[in-house]
Protein backbone atom coordinates (compact mmCIF):
# COMPACT_ATOMS: atom_id res chain seq x y z
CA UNK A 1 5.82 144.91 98.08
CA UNK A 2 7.65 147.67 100.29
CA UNK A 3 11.15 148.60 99.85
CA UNK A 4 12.33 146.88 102.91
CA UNK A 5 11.16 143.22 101.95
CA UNK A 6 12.65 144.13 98.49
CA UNK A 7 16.37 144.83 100.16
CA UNK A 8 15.94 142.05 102.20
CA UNK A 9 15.42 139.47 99.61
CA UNK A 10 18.71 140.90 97.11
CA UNK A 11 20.96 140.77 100.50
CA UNK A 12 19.43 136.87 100.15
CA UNK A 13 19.81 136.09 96.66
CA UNK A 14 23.14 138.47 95.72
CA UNK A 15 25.55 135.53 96.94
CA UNK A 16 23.60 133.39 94.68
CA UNK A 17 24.00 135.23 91.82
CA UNK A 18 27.51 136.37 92.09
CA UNK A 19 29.45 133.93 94.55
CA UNK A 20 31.46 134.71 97.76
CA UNK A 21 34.80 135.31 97.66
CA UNK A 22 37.09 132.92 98.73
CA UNK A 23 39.81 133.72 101.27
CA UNK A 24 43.37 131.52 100.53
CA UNK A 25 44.67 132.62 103.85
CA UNK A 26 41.87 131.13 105.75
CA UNK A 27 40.46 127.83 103.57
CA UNK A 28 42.12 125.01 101.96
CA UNK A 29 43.56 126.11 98.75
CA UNK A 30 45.71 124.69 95.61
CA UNK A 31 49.63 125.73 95.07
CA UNK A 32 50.76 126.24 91.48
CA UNK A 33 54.10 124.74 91.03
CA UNK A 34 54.65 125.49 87.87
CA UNK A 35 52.80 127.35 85.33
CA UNK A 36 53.80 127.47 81.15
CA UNK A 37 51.64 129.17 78.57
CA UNK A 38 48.36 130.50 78.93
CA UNK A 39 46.16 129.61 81.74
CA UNK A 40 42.72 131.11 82.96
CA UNK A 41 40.74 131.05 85.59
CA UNK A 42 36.69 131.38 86.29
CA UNK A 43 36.24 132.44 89.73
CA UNK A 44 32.77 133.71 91.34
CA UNK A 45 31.36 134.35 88.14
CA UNK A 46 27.84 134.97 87.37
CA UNK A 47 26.15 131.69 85.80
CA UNK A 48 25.08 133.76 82.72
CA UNK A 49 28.77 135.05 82.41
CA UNK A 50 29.96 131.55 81.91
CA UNK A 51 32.49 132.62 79.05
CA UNK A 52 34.14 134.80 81.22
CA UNK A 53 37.13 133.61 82.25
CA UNK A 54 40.75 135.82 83.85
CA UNK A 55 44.46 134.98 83.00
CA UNK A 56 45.95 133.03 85.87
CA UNK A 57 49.16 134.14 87.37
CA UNK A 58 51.97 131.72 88.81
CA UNK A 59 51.65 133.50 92.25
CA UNK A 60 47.83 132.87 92.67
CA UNK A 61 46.36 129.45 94.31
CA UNK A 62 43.28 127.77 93.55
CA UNK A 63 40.50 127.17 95.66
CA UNK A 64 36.93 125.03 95.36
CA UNK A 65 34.77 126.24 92.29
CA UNK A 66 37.63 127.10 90.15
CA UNK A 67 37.14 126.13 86.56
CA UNK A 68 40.66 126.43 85.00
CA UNK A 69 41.55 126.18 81.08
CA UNK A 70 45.09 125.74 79.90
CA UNK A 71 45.04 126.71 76.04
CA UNK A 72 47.44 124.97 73.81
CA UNK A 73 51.01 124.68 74.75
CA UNK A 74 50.01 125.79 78.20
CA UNK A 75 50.57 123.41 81.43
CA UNK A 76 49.79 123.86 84.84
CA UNK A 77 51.50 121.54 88.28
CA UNK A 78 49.45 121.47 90.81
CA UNK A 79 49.69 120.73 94.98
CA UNK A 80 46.70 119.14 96.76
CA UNK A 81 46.58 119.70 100.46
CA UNK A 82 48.67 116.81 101.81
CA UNK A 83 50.94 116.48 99.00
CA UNK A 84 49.14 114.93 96.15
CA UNK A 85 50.36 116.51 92.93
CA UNK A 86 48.51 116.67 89.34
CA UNK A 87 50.40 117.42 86.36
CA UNK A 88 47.55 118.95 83.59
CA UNK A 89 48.22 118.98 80.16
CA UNK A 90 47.51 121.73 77.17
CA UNK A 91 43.54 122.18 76.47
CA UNK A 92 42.15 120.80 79.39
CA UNK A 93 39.26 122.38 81.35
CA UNK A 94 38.76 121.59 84.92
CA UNK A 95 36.56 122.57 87.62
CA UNK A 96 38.14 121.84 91.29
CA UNK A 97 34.98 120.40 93.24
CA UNK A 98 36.87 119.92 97.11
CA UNK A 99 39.97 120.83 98.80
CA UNK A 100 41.10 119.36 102.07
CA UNK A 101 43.99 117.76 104.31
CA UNK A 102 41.58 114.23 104.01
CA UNK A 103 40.00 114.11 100.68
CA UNK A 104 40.65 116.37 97.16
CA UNK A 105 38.63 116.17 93.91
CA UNK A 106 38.10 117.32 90.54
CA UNK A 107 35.71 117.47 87.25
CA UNK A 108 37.45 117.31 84.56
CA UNK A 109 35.57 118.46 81.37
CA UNK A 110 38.11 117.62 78.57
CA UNK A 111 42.28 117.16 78.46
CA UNK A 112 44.38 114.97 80.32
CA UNK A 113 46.51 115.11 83.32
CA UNK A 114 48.52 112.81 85.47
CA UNK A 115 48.52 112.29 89.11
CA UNK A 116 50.74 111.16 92.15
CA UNK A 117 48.11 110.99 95.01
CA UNK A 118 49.54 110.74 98.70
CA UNK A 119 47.31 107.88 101.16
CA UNK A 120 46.69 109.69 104.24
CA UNK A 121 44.44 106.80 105.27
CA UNK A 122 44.51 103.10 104.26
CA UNK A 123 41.46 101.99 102.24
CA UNK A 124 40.39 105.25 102.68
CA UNK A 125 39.38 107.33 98.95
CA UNK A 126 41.36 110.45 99.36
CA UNK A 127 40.65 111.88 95.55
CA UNK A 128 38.40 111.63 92.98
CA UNK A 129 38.80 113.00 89.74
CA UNK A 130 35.04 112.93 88.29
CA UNK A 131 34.67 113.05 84.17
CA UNK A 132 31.42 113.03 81.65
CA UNK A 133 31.53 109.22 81.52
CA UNK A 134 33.15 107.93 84.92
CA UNK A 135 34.84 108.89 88.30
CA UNK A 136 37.97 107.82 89.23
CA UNK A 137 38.34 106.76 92.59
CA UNK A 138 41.66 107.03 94.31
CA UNK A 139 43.23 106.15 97.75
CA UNK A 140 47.05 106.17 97.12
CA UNK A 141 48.51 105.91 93.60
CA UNK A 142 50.10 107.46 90.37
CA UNK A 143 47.86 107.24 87.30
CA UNK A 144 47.15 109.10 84.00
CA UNK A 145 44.30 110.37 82.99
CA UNK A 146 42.68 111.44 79.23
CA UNK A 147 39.12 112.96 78.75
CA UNK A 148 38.05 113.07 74.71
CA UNK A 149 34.36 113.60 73.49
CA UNK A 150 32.06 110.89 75.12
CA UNK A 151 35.15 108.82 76.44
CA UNK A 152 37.18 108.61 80.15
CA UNK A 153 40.81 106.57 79.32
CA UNK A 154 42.51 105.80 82.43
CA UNK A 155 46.33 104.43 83.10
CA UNK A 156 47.54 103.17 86.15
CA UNK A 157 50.97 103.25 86.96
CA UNK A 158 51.45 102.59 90.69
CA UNK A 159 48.81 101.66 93.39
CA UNK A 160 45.18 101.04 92.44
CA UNK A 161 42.22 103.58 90.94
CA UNK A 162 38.80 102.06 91.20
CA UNK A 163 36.98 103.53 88.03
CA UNK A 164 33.01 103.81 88.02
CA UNK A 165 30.87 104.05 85.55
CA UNK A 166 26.73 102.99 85.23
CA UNK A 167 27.35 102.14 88.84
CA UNK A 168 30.19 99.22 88.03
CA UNK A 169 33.05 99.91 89.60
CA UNK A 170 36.51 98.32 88.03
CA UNK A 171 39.48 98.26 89.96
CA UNK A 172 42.63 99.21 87.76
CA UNK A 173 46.26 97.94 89.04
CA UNK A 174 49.43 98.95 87.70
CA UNK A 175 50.46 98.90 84.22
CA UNK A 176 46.57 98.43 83.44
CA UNK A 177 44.37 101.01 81.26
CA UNK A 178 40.84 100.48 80.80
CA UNK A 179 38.07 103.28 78.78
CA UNK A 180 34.76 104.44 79.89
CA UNK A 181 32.14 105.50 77.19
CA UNK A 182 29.37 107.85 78.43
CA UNK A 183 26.68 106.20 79.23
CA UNK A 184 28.33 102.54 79.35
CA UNK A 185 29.93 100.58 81.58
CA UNK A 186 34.04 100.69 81.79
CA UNK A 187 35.57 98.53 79.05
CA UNK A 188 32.17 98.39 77.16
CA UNK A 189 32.49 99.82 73.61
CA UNK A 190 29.30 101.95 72.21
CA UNK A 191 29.27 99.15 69.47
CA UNK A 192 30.17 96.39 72.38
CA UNK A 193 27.33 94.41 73.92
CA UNK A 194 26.60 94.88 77.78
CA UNK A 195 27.73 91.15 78.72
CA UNK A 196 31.31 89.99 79.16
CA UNK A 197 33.06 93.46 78.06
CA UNK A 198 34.94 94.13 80.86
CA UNK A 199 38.51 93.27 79.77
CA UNK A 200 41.80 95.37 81.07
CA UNK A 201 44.30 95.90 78.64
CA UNK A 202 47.70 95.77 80.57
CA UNK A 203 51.42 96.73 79.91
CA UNK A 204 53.76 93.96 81.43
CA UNK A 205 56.76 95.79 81.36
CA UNK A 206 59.06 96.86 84.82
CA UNK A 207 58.51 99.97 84.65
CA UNK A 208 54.50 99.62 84.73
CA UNK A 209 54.12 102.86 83.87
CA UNK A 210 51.28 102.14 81.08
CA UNK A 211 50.25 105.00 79.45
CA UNK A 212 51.87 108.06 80.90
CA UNK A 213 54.59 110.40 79.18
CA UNK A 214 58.23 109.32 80.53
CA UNK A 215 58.06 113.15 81.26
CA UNK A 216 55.15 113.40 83.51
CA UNK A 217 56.33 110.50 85.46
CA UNK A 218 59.36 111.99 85.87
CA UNK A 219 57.98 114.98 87.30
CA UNK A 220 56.17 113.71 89.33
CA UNK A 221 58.80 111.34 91.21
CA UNK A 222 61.27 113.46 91.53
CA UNK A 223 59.17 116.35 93.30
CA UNK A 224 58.23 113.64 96.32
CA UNK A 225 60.48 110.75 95.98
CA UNK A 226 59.97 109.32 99.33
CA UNK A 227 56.18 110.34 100.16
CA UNK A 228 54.53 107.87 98.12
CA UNK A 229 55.21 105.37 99.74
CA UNK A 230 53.96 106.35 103.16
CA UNK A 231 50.91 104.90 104.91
């Protein structure tokens, strides 16, 4: 093989190997908020360097293929483009998946976060935050959301989240919380059978905030008030 067809096939396959760099000036991109603790970030690393990961500073943004880890006592608050906002919790590992003005999502490995999603268009899914055992659909709403081994538990405070799972979807309303299991359908229990499992639990107080911290809430409300409610 001559040394030309060998140069031309690394200039190929180097991308591959090592990423592209992303540009924040140029492509849709993440602002950090807020930022306590100790958080890192895995950007354009090799695949065999998957260990590798950078500290994260307050002043950097986040763009698609990101894998973030906040360690303990660490959280991070996050804004989508378009104003969603996701509060993330301590030990959670993320990978962001898709950034944009119409549609955001997420794959969230382990942890918890919670989430006030702007609806840019009705009926239309504007962010999906995609776990081991379900994805959560969203078009407009404020829910929380906890990833533990093998199971997806998701809380629904405002608006609706359609949760998926084995290809059944189940649409969660406010002050409803409902678990997915890897591998089973949401609300079935590993030791549950298939048929007639697919109860919500639900919170019937005002506030309808099920089950996320009076704290995230909080946060979340008071940083956009007004634009939730916009159509």
């Amino acid at each position: 093989m001559s040394k030309k067809i060998i140069l031309t096939i690394l200039l190929v396959c180097l991308p591959f190997w090592f990423g592209t760099s992303a540009n924040p000036e140029t492509e849709p991109h993440v602002k950090i908020m807020e930022m306590e603790g100790s958080v890192r970030l895995q950007r354009n690393i090799p695949w065999w360097q998957f260990w590798n990961f950078s500290s994260l500073d307050q002043d950097d943004v986040l763009m698609e293929g990101d894998r973030v880890q906040t360690l303990g006592r660490s959280t991070l608050f996050l804004e989508f483009p378009g104003g969603s906002l996701v509060w993330v919790e301590p030990n959670s590992l993320f990978e962001i998946r898709e950034v944009g003005e119409e549609k955001n999502s997420l794959y969230m490995s382990r942890g918890s976060l919670g989430a006030r999603i702007i609806r840019i268009i009705e009926g239309v899914i504007t962010f999906e935050v995609e776990t081991p055992s379900a994805v959560a659909a969203v078009r407009g709403t404020e829910f929380f959301l906890v990833v533990e081994r093998g199971k997806t538990t998701l809380s629904v405070s405002q608006g609706q989240v359609v949760l998926i799972a084995q290809g059944v979807e189940v649409i969660v309303g406010p002050g409803e919380t409902v678990e997915a299991y890897r591998g089973k359908a949401p609300g079935v229990r590993p030791s549950d059978s298939e048929e007639g499992a697919m109860e919500l639990t639900s919170d019937s107080s005002s506030e309808k905030h099920s089950g996320m911290p009076d704290r995230i809430r909080e946060k979340l409300r008071g940083t956009i008030p007004d634009k939730f409610h916009d159509d």
